[in-house]
N, C-alpha and C. Protein backbone atom coordinates (compact mmCIF):
# COMPACT_ATOMS: atom_id res chain seq x y z
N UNK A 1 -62.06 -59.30 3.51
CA UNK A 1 -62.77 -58.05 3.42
C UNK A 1 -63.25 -57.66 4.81
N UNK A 2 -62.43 -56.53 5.53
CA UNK A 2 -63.31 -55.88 6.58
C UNK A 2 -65.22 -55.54 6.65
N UNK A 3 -65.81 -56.07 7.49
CA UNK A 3 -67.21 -56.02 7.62
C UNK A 3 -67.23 -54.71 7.90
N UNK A 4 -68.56 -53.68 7.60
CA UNK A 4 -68.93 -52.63 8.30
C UNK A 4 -69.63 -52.45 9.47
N UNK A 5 -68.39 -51.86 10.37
CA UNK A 5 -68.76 -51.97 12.05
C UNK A 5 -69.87 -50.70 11.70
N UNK A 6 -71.36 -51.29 12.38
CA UNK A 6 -72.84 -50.38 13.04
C UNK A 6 -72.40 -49.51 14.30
N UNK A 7 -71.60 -48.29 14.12
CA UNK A 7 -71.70 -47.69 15.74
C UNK A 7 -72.91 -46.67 15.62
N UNK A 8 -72.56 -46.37 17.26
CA UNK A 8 -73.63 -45.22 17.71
C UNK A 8 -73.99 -44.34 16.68
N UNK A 9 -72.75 -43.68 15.81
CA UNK A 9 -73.12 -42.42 15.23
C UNK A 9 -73.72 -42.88 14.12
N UNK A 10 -73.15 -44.09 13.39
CA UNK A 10 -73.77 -44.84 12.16
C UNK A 10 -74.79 -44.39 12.22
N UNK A 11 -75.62 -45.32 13.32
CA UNK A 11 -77.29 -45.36 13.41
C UNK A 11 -78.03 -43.95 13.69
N UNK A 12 -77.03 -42.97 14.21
CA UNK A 12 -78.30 -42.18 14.81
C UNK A 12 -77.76 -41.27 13.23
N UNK A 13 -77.03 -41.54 12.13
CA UNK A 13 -77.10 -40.70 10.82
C UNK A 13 -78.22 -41.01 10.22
N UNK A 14 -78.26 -42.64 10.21
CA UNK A 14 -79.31 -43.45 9.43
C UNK A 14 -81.08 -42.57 9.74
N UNK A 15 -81.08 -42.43 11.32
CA UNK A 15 -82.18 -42.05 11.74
C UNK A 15 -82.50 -41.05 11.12
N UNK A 16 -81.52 -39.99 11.34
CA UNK A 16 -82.24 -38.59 11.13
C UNK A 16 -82.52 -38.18 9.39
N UNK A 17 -81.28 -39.18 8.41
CA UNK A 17 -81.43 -39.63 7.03
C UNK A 17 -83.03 -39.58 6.55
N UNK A 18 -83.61 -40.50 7.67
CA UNK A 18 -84.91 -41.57 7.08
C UNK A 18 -86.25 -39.80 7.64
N UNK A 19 -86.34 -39.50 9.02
CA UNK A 19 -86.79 -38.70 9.32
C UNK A 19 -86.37 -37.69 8.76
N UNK A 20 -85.70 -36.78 8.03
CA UNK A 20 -85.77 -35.93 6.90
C UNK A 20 -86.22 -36.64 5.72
N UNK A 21 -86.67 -37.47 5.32
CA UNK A 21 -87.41 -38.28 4.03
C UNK A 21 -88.45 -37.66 4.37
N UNK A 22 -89.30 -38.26 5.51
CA UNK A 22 -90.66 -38.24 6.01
C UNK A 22 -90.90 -37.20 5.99
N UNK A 23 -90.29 -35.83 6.36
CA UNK A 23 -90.41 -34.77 6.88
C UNK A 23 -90.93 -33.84 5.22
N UNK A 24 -90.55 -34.67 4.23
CA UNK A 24 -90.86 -34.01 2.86
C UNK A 24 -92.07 -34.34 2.17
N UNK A 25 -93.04 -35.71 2.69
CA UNK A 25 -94.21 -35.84 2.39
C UNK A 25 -95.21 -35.03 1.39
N UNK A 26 -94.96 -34.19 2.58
CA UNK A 26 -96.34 -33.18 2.67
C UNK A 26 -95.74 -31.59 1.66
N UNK A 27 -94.78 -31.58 1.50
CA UNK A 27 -93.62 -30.60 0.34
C UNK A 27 -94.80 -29.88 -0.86
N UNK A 28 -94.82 -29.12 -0.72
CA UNK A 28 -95.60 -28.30 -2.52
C UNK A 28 -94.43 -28.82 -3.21
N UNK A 29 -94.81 -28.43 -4.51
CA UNK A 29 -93.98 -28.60 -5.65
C UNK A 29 -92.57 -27.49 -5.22
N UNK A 30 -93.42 -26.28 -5.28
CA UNK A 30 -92.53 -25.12 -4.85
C UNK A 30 -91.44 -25.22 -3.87
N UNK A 31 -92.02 -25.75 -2.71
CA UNK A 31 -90.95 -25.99 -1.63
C UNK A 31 -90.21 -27.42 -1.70
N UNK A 32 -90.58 -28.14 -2.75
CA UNK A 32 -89.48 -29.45 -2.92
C UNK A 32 -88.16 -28.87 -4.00
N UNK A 33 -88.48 -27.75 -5.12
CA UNK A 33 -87.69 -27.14 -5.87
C UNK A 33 -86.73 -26.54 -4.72
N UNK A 34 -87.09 -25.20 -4.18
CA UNK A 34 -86.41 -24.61 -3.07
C UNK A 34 -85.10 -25.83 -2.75
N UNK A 35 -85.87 -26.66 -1.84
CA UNK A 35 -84.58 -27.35 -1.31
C UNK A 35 -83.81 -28.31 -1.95
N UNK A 36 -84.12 -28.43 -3.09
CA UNK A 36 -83.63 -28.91 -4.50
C UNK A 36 -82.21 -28.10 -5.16
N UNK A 37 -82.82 -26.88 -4.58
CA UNK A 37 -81.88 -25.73 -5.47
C UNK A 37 -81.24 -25.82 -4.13
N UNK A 38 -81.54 -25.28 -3.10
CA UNK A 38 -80.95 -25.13 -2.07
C UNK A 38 -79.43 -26.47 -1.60
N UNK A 39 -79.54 -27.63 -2.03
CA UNK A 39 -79.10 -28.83 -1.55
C UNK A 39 -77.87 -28.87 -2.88
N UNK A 40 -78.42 -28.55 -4.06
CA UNK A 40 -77.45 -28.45 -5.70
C UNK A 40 -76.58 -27.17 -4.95
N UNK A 41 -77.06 -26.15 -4.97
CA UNK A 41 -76.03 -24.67 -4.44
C UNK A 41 -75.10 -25.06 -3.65
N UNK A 42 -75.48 -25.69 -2.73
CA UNK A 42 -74.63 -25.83 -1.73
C UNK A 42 -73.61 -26.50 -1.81
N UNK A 43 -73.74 -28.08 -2.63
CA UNK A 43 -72.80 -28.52 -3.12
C UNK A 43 -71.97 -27.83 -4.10
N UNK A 44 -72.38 -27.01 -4.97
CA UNK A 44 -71.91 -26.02 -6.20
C UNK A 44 -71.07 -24.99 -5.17
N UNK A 45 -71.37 -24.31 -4.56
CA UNK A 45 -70.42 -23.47 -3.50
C UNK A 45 -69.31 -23.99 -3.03
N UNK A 46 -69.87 -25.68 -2.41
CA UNK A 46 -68.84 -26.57 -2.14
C UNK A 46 -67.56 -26.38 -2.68
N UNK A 47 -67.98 -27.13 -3.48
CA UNK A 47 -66.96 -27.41 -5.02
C UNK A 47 -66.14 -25.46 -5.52
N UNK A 48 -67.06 -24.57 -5.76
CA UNK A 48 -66.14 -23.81 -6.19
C UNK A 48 -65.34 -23.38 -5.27
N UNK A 49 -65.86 -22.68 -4.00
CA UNK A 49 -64.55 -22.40 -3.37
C UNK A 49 -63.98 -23.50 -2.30
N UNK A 50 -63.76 -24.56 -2.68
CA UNK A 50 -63.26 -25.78 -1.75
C UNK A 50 -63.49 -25.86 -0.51
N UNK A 51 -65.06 -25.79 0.00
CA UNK A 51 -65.32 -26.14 1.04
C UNK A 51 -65.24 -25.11 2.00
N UNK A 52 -65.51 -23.82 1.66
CA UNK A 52 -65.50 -22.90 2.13
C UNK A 52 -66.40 -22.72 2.75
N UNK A 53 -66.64 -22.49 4.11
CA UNK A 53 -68.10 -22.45 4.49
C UNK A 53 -68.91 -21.27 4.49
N UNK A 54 -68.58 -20.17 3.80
CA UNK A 54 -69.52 -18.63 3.24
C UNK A 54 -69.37 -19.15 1.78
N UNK A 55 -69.02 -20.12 1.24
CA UNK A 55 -68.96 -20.49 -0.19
C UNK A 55 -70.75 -21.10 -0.20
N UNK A 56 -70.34 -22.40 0.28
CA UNK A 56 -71.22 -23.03 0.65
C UNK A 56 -72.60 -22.50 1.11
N UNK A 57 -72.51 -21.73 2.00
CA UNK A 57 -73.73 -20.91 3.09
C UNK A 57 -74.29 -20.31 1.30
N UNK A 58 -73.31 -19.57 0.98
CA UNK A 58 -73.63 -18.62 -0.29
C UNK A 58 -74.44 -19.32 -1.28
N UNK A 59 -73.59 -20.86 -1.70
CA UNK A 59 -74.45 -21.56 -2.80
C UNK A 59 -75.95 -21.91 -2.82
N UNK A 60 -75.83 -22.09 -1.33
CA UNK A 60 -77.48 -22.72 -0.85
C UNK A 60 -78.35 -21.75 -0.83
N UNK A 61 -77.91 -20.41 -0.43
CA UNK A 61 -78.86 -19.09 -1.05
C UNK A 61 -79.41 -18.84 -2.31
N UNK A 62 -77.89 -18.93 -3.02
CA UNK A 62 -78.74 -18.70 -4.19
C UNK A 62 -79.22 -19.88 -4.84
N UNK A 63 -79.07 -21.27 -4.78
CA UNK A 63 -79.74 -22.32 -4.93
C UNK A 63 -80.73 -22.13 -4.72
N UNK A 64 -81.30 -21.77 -3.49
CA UNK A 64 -82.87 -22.04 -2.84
C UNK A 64 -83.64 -21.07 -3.71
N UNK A 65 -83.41 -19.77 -3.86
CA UNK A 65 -83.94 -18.81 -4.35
C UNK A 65 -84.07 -19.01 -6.04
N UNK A 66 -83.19 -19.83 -6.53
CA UNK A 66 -83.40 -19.92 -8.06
C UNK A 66 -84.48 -21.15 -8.01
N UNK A 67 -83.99 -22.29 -7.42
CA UNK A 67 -84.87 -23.25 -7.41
C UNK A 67 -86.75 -22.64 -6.95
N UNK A 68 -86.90 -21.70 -5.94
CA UNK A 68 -88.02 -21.58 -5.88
C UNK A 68 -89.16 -20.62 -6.82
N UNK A 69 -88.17 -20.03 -7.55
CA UNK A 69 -88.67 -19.50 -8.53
C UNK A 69 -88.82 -19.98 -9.95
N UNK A 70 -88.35 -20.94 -10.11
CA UNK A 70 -88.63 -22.05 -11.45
C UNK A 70 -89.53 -21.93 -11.75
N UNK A 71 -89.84 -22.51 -12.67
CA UNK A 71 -91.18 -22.28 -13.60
C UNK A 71 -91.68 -23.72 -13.58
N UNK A 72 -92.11 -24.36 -13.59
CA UNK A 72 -92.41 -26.11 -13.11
C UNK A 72 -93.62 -26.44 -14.25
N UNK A 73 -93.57 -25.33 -15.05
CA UNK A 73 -94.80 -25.78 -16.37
C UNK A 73 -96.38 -25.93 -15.72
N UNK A 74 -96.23 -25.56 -15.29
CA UNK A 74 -97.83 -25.83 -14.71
C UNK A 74 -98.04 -24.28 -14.81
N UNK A 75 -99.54 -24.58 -15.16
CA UNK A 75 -100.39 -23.43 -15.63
C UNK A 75 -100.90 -22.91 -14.71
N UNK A 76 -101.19 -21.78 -13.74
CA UNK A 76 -102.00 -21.46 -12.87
C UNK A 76 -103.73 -21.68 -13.45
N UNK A 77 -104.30 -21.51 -12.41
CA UNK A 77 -106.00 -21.59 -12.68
C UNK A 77 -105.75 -20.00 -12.19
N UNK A 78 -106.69 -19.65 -13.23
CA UNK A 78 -107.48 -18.26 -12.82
C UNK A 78 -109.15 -18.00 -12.73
């Protein structure tokens, strides 16, 4: 079984992987949906027009925008 060679680019994917984690901490509900929808669209654009990149650009639009408008069951306080 070939081992998995660690190069340069490996690690610096791993990095920026872990630092977009962190970077979501502090996220509302609202803006974790957004890029929820945004991240599903995009792959969904993916997929329909095969990697099209105005497919794609397109999915993550309307991803983000459906996702941030969800309804998340929570009741406002008035």
């Amino acid at each position: 079984m070939k081992a998995l060679q660690r190069t340069p680019m490996t690690t610096a994917f791993a990095v920026m992987v872990l630092l977009g984690l962190g970077g979501c901490a502090d996220m509302s509900r609202r803006d974790r949906n957004t890029a929820v929808g945004a991240g599903i669209g995009a792959v969904g654009g993916a997929v329909l027009t095969n990697g099209n990149a105005i497919g794609t650009i397109g999915g993550a639009a309307v991803g983000a925008v459906i996702g941030n408008q969800v309804d998340t069951g929570e009741r406002r306080r008035r």
